[in-house]
N, C-alpha and C. Protein backbone atom coordinates (compact mmCIF):
# COMPACT_ATOMS: atom_id res chain seq x y z
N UNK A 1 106.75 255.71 -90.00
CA UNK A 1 105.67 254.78 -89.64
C UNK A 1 106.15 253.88 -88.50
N UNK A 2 105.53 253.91 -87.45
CA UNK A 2 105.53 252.70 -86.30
C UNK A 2 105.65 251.54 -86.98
N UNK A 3 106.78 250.72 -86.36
CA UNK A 3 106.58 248.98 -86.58
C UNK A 3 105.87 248.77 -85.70
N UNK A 4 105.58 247.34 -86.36
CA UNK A 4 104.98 246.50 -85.14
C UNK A 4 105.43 245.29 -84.57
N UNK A 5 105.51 245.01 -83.00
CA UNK A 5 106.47 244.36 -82.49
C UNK A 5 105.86 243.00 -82.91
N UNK A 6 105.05 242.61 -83.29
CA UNK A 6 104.41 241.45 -83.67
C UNK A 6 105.50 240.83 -84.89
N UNK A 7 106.18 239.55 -84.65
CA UNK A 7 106.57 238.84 -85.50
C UNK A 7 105.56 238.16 -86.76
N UNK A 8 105.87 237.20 -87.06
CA UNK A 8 105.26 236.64 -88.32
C UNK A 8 104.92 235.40 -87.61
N UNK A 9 105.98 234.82 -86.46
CA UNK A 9 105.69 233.79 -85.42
C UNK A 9 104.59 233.84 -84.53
N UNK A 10 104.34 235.51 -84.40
CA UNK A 10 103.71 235.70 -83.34
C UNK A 10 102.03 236.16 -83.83
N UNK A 11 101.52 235.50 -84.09
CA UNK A 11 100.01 235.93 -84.76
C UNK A 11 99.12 236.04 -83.82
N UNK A 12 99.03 235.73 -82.33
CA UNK A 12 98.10 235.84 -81.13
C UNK A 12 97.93 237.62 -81.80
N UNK A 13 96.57 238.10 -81.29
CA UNK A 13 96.23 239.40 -80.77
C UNK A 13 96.71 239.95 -79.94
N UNK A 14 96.83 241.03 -79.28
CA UNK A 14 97.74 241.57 -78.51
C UNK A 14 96.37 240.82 -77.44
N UNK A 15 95.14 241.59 -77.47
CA UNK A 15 94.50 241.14 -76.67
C UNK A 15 93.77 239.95 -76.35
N UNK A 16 94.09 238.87 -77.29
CA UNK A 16 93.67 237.76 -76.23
C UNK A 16 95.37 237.26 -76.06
N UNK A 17 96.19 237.69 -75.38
CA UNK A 17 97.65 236.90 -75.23
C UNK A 17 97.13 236.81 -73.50
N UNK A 18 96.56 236.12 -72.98
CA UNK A 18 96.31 235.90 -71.67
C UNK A 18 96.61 234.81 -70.75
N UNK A 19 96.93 234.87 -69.72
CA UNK A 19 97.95 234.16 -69.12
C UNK A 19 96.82 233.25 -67.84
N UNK A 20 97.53 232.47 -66.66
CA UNK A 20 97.29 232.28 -65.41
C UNK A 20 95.79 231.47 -65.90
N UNK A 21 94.87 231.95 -64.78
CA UNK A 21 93.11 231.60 -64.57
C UNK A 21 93.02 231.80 -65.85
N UNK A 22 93.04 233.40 -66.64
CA UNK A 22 92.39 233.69 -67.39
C UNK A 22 92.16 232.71 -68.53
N UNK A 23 93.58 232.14 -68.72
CA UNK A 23 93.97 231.44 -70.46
C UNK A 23 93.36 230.03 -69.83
N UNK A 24 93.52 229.34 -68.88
CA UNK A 24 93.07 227.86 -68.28
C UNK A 24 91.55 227.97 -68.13
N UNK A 25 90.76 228.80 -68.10
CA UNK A 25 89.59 228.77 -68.55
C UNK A 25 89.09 229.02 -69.64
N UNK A 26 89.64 229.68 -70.78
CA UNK A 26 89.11 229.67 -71.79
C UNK A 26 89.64 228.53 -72.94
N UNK A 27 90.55 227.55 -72.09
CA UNK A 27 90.76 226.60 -72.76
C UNK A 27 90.12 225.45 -72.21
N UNK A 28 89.56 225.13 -71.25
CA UNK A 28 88.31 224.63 -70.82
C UNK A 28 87.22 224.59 -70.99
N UNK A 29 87.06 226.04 -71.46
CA UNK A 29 85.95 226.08 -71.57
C UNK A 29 85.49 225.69 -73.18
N UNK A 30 86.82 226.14 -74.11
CA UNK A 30 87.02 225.43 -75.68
C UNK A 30 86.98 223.98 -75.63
N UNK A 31 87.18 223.30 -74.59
CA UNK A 31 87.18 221.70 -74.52
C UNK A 31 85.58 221.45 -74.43
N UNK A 32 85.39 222.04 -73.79
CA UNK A 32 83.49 221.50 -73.49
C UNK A 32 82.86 221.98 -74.74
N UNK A 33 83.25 223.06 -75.46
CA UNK A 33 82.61 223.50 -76.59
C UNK A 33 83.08 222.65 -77.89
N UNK A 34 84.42 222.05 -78.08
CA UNK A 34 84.73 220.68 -78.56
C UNK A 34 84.06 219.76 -78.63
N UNK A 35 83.32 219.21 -77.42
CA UNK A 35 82.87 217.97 -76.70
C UNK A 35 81.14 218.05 -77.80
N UNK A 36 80.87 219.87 -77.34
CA UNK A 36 80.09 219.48 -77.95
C UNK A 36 79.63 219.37 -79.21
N UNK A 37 80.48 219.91 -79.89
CA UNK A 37 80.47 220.20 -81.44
C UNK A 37 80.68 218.62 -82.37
N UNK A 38 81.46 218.29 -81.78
CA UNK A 38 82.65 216.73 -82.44
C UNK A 38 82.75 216.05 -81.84
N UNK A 39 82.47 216.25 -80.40
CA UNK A 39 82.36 214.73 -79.11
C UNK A 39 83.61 214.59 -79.00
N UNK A 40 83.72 213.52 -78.26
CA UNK A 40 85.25 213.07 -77.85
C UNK A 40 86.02 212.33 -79.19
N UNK A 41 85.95 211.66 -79.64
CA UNK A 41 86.42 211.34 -80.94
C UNK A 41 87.15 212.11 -81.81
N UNK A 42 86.14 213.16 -82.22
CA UNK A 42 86.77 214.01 -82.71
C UNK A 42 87.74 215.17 -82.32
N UNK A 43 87.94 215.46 -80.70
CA UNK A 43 88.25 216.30 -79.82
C UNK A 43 89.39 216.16 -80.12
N UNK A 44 90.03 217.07 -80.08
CA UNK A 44 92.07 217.23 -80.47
C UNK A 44 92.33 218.36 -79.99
N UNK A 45 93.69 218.16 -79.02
CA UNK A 45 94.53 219.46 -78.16
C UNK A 45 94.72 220.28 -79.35
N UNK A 46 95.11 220.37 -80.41
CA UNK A 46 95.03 221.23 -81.27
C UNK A 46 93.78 222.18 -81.75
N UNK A 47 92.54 221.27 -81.92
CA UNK A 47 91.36 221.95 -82.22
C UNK A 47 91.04 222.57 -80.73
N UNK A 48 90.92 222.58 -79.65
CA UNK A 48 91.24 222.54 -78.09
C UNK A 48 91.87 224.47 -78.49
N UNK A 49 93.01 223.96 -78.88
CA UNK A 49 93.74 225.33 -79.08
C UNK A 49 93.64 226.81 -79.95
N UNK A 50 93.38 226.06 -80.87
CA UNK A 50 92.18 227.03 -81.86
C UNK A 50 90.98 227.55 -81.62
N UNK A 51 90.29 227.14 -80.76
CA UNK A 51 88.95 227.12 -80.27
C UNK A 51 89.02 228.26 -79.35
N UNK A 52 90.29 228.12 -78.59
CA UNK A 52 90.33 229.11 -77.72
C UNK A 52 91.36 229.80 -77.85
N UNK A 53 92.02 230.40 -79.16
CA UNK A 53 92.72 231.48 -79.44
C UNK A 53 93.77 231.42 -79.20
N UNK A 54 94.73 229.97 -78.62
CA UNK A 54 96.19 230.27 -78.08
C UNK A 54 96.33 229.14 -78.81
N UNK A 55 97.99 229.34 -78.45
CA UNK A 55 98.96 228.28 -79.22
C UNK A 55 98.55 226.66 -78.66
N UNK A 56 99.28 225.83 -79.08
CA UNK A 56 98.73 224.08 -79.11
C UNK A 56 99.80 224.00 -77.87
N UNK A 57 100.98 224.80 -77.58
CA UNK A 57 101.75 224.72 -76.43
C UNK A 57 101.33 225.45 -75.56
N UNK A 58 100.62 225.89 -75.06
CA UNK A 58 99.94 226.38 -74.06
C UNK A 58 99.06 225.06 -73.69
N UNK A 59 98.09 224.39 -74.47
CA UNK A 59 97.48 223.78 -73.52
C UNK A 59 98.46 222.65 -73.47
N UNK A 60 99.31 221.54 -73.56
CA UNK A 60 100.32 220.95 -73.72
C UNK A 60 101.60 220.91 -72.41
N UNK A 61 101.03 222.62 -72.16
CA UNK A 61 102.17 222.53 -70.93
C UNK A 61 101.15 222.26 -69.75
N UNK A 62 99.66 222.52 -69.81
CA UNK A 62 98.95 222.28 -68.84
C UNK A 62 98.72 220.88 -68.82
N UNK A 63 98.24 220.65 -69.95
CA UNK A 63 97.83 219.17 -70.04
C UNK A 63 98.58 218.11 -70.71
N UNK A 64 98.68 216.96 -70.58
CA UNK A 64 99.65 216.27 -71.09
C UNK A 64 98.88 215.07 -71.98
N UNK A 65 97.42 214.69 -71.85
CA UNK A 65 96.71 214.31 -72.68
C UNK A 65 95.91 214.86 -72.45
N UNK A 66 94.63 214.53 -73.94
CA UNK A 66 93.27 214.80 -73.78
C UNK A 66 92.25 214.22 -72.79
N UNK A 67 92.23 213.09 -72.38
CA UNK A 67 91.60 212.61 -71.34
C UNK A 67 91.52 213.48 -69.88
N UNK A 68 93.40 213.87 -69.69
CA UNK A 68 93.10 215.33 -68.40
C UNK A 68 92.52 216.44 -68.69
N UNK A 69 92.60 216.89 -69.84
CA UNK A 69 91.84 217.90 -70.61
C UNK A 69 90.57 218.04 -70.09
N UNK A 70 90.23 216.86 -70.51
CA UNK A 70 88.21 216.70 -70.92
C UNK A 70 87.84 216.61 -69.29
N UNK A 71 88.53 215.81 -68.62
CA UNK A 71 88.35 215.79 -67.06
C UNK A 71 88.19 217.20 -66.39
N UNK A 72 89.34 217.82 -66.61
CA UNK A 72 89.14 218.73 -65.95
C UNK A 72 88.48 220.01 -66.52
N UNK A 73 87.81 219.69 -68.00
CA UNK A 73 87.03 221.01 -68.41
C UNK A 73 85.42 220.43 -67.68
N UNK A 74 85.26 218.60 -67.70
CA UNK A 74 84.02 218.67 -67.28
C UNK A 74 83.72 219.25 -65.53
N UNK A 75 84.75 218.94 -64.89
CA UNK A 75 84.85 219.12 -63.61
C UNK A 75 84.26 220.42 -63.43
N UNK A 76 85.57 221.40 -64.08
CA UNK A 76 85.33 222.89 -63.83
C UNK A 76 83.85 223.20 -64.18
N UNK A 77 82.85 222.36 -65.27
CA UNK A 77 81.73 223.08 -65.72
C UNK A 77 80.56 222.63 -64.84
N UNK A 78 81.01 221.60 -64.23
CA UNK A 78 79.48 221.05 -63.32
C UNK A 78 79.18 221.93 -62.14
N UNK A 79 78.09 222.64 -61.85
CA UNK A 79 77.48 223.36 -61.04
C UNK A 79 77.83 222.88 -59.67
N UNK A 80 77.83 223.82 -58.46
CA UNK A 80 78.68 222.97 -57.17
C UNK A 80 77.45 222.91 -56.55
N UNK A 81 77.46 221.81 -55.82
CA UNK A 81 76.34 221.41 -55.00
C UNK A 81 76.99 221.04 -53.64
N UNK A 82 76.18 222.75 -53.22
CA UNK A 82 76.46 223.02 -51.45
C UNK A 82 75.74 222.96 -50.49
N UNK A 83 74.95 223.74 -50.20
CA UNK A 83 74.36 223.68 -48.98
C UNK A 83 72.92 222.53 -49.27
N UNK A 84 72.14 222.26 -47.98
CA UNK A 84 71.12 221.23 -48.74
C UNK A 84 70.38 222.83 -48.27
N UNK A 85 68.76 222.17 -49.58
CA UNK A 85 67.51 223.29 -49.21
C UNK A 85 67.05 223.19 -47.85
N UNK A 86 66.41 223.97 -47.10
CA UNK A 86 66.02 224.70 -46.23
C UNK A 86 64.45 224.60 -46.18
N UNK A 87 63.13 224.43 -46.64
CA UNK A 87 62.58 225.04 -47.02
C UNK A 87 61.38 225.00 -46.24
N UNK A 88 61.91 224.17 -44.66
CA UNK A 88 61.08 223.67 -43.65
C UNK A 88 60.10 222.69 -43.87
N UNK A 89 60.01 221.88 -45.30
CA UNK A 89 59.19 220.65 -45.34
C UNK A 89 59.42 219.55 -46.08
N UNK A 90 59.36 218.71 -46.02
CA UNK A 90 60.27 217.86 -46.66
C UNK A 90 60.03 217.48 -48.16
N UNK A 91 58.72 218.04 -48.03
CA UNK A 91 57.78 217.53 -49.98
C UNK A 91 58.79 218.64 -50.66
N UNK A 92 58.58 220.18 -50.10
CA UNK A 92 59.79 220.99 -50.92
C UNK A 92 61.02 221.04 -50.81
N UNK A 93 61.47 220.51 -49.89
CA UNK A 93 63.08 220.17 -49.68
C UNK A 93 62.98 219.19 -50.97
N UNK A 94 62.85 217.99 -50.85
CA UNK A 94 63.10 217.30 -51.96
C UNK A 94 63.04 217.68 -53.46
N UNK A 95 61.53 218.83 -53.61
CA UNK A 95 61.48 219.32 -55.07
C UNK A 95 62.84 219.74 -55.06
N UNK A 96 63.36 220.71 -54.15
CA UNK A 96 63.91 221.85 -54.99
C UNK A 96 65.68 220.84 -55.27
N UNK A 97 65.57 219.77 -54.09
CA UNK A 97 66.93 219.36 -54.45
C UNK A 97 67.15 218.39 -55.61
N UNK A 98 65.52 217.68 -56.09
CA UNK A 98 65.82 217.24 -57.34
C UNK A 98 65.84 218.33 -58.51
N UNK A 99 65.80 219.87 -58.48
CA UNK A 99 66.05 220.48 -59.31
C UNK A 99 67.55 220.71 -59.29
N UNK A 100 68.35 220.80 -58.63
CA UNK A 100 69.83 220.78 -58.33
C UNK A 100 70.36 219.62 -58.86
N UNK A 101 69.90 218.57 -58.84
CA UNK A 101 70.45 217.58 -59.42
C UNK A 101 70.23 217.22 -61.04
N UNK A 102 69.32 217.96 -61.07
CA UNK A 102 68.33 217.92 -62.35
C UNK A 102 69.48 218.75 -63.47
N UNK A 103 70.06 220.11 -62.54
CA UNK A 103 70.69 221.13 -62.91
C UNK A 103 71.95 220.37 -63.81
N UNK A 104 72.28 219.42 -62.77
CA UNK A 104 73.49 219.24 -63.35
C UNK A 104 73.97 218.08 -63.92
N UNK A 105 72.81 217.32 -63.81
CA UNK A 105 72.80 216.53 -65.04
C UNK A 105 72.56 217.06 -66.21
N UNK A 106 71.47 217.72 -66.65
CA UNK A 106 71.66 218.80 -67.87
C UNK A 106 72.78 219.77 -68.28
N UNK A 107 73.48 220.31 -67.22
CA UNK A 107 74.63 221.31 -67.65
C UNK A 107 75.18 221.13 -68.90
N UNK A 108 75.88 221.90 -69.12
CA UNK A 108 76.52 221.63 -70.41
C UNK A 108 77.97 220.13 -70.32
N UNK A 109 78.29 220.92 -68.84
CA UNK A 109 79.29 219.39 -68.37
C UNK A 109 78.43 217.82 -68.51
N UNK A 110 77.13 218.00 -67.92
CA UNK A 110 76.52 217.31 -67.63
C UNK A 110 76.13 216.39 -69.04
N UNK A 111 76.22 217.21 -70.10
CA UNK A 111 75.52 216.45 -71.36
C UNK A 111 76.85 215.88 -72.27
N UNK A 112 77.83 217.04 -71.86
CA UNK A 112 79.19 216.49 -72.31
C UNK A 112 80.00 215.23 -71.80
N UNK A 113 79.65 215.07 -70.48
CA UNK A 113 80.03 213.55 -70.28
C UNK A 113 79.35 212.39 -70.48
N UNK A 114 78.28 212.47 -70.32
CA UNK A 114 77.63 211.49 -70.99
C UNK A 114 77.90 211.16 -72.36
N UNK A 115 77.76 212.00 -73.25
CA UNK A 115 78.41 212.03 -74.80
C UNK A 115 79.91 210.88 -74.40
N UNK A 116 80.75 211.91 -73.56
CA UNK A 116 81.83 211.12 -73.36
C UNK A 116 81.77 209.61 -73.30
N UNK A 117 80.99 209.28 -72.40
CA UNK A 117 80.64 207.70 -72.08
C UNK A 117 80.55 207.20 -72.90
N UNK A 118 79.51 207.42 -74.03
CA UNK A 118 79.01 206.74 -74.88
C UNK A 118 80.51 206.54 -75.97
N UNK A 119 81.53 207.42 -76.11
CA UNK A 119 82.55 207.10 -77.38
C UNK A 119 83.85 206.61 -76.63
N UNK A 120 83.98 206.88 -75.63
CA UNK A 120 85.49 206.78 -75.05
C UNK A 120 85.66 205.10 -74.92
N UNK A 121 87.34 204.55 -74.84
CA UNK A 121 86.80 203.75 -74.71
C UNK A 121 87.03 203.05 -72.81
N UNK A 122 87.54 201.74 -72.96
CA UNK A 122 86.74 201.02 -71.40
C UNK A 122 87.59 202.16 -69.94
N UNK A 123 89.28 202.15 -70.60
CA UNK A 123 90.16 202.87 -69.52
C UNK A 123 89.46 203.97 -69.11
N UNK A 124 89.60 204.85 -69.98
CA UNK A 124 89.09 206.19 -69.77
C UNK A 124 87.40 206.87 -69.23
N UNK A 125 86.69 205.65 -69.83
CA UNK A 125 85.22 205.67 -69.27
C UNK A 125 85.44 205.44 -67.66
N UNK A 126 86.39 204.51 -66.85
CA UNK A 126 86.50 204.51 -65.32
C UNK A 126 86.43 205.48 -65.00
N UNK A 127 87.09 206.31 -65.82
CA UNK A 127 87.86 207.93 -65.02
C UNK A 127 86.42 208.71 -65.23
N UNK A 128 85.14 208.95 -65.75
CA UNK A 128 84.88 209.53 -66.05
C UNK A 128 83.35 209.62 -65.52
N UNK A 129 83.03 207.97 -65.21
CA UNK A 129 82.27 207.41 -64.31
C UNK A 129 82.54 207.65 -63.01
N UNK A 130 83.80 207.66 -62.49
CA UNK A 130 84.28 208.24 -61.14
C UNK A 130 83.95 209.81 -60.85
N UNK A 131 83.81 210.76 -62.43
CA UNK A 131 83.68 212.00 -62.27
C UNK A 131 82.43 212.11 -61.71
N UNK A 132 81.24 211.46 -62.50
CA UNK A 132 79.92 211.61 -62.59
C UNK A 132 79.39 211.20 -61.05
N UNK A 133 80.01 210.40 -60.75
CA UNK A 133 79.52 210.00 -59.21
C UNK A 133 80.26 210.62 -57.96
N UNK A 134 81.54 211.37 -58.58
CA UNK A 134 82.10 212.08 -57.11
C UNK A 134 81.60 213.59 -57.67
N UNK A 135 81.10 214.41 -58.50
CA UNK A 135 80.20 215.39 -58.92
C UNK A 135 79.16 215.79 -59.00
N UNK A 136 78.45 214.72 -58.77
CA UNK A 136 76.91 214.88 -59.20
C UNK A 136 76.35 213.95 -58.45
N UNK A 137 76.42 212.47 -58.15
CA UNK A 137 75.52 211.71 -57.33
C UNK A 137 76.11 211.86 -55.71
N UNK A 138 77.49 211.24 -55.92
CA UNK A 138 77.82 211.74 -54.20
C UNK A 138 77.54 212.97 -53.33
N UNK A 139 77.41 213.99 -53.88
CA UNK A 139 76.90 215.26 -53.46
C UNK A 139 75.46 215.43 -53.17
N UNK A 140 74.74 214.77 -54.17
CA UNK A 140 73.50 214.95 -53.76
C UNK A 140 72.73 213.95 -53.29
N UNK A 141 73.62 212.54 -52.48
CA UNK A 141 73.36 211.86 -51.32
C UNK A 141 73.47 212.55 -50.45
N UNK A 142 74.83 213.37 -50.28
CA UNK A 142 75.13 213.90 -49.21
C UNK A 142 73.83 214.77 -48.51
N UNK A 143 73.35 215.51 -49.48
CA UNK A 143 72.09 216.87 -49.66
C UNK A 143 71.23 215.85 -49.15
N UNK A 144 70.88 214.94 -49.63
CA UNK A 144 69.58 213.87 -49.40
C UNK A 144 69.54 213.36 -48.21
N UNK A 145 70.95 213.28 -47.12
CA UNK A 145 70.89 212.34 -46.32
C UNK A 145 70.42 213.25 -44.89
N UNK A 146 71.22 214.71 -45.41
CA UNK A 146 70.95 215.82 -44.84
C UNK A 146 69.80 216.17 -44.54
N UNK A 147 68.44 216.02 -46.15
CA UNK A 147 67.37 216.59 -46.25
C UNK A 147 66.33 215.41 -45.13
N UNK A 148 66.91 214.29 -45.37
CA UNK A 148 66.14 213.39 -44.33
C UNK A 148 66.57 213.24 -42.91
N UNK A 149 67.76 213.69 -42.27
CA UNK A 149 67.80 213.97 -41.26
C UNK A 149 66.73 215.18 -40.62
N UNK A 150 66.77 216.07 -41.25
CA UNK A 150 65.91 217.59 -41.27
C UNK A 150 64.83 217.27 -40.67
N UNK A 151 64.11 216.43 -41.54
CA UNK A 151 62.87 215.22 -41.32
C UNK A 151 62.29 214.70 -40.49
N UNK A 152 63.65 213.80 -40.34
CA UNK A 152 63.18 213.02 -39.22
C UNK A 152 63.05 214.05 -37.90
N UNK A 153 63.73 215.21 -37.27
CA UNK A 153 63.65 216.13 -36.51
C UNK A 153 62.49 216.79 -36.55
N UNK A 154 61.73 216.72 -37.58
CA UNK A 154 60.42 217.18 -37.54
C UNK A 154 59.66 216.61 -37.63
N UNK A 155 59.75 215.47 -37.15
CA UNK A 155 58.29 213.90 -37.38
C UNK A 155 58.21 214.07 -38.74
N UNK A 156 58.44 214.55 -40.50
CA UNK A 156 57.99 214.06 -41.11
C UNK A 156 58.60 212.87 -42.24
N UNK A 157 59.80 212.24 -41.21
CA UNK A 157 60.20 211.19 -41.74
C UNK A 157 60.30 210.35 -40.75
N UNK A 158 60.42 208.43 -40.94
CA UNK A 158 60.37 207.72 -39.99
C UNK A 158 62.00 207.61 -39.04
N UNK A 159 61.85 207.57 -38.12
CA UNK A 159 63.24 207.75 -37.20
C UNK A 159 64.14 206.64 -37.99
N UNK A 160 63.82 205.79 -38.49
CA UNK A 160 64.88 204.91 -38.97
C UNK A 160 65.36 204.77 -40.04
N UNK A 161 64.67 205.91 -40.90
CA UNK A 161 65.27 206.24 -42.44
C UNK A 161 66.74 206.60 -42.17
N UNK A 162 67.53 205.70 -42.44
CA UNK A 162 69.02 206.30 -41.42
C UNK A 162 69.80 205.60 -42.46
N UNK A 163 69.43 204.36 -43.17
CA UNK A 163 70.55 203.66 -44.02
C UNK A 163 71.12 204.21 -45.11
N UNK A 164 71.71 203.71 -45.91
CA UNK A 164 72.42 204.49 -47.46
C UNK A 164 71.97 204.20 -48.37
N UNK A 165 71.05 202.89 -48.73
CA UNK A 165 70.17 202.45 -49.73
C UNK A 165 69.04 203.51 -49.54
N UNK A 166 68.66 204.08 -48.67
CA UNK A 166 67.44 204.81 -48.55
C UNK A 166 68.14 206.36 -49.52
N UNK A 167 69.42 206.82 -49.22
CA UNK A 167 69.74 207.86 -49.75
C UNK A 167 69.94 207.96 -51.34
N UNK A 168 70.22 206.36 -51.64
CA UNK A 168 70.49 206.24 -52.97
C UNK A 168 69.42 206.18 -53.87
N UNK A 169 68.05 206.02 -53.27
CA UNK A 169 66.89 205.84 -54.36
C UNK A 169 66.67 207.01 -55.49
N UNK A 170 66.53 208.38 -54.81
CA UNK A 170 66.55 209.25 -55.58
C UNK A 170 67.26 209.44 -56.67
N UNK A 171 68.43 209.73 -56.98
CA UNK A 171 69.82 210.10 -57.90
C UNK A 171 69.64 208.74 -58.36
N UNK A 172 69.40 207.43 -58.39
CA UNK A 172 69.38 206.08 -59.08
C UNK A 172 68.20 206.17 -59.78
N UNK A 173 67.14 206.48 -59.54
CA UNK A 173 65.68 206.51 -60.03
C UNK A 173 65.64 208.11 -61.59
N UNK A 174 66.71 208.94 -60.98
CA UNK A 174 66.51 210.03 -61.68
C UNK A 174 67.43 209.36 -62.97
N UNK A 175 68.61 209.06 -62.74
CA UNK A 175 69.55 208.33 -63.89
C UNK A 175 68.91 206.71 -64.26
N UNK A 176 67.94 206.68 -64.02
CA UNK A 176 67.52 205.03 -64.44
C UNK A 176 66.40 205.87 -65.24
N UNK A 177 65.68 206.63 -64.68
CA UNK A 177 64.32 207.23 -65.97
C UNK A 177 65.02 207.76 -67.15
N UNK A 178 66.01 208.82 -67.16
CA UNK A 178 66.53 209.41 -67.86
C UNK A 178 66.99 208.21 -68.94
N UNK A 179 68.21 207.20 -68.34
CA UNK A 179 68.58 206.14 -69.29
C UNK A 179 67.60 205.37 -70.05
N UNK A 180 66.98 204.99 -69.35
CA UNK A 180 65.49 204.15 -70.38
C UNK A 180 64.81 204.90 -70.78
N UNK A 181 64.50 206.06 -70.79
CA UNK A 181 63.34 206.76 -71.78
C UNK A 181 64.06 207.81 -72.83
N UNK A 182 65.91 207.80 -72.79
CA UNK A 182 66.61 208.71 -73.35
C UNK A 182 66.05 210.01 -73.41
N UNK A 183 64.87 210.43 -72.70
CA UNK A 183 64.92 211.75 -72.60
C UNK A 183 64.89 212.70 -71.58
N UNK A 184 65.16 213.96 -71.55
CA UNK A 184 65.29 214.59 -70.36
C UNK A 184 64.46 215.08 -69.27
N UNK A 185 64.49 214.43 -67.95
CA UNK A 185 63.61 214.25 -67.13
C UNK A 185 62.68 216.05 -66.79
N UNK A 186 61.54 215.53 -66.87
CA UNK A 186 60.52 216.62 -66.74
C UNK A 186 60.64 217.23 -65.33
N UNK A 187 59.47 218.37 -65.40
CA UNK A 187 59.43 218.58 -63.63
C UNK A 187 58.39 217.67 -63.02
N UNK A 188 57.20 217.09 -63.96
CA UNK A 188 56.48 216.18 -63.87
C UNK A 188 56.86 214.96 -63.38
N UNK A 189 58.42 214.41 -64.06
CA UNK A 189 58.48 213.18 -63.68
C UNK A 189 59.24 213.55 -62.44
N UNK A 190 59.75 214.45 -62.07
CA UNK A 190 60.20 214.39 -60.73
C UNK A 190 59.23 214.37 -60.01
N UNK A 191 58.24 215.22 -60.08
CA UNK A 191 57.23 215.24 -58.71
C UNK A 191 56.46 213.82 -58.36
N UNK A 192 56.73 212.92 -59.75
CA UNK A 192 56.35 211.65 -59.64
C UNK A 192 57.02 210.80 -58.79
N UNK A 193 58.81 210.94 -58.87
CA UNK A 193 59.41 210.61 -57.95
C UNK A 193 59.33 210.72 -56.50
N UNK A 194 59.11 211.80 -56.58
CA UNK A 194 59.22 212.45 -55.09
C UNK A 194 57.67 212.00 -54.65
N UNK A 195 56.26 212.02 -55.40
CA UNK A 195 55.03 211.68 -54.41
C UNK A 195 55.00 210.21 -54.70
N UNK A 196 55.01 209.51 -55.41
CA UNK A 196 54.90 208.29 -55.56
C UNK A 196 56.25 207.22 -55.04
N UNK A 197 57.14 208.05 -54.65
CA UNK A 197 58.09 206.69 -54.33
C UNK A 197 59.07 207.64 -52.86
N UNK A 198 59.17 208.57 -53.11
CA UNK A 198 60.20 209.17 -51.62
C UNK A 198 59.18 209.16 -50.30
N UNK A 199 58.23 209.70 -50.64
CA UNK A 199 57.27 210.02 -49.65
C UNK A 199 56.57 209.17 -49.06
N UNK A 200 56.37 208.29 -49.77
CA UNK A 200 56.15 206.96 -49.21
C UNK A 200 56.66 206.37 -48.18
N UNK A 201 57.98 206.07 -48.71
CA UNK A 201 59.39 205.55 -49.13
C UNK A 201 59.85 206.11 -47.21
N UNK A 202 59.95 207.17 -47.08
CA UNK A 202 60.17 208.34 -45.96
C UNK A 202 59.46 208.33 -44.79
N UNK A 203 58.28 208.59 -45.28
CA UNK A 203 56.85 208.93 -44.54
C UNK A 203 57.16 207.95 -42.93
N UNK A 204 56.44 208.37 -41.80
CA UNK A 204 56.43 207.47 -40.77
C UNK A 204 55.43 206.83 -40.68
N UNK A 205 55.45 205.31 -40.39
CA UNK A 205 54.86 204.57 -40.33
C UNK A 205 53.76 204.06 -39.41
N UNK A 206 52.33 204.29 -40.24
CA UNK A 206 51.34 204.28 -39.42
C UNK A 206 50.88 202.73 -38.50
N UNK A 207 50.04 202.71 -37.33
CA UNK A 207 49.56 201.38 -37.27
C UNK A 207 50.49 200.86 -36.07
């Protein structure tokens, strides 16, 4: 009869013993599935490790606390926001880029840090608030500032929509509805955004 080289130490599967990208994402991706099961509170490099089939020293040599953990599983999960829309007008440029933003505030990263916010406590909430705004809002100023330049090149924004308060209304208005009504913003309430306050807001000025 064949032995088997498997110790009594060694209980991994032959096939999940995976190394490099492969093992650093599926322990990332066990952190966000943590996050959401037990939240941060309950979240432990050990349960972390179980979750995703490898030893508690594997993630340990990557990570050295849970806070880099959770950082960098939310990072890796938030959707990338690249190019701005295209869509030659500015009423649908804006829909489609508050659906991008929409995207990733909902993500699974997206619902997992927030969770985060709410339990972590003051240190670690900096770090995490820094995520949410260099991930998700700074990016889609960037898209916004873009989408109103576009605009203004086509008369349908005023030449002087040029400041940074003008870029910030959107992404502030979408996380200010969301926070006061705790629920998740419609396609309705966007188009509310976008005809009742951007377009306006944008529009060139008659008279």
């Amino acid at each position: 009869m064949a032995t088997s080289r498997r110790t009594a130490h060694d209980s991994t599967p032959v096939s999940l013993r995976r190394r490099g990208p492969v093992l650093e994402h599926a322990i990332l991706d066990a952190a966000l599935e943590q996050l959401a099961s037990v939240g941060w509170t309950g979240l432990t490099m050990e349960g972390v490790a179980a979750r995703a089939q490898t030893g508690k020293a594997a993630v340990y040599r990557r990570w050295s606390s849970k806070g880099d953990l959770v950082a960098d599983a939310l990072r890796a999960g938030l959707p990338e926001v690249t190019e701005p829309p295209d869509q030659g007008c500015l009423r649908a440029d804006l829909i489609e880029l508050c659906g991008r933003m929409r995207e990733a505030m909902y993500s699974r990263s997206g619902h997992a840090l927030r969770a985060v916010l709410d339990e972590c406590d003051r240190t670690e909430a900096e770090r995490f608030v820094e995520l949410i705004l260099g991930g998700v809002v700074e990016p889609g100023k960037r898209l916004m500032a873009e989408v109103v330049r576009r605009g203004i090149e086509r008369g349908e924004v005023r030449a002087d929509a040029t400041g940074e308060l003008l870029v910030d209304v959107l992404p502030a208005m979408m996380m200010y509805r969301h926070k006061m009504t705790g629920a998740d913003l419609r396609e309705h309430d966007l188009l509310e955004v976008i005809d009742q306050v951007m377009l306006p807001l944008l529009s060139p000025r008659s008279g």
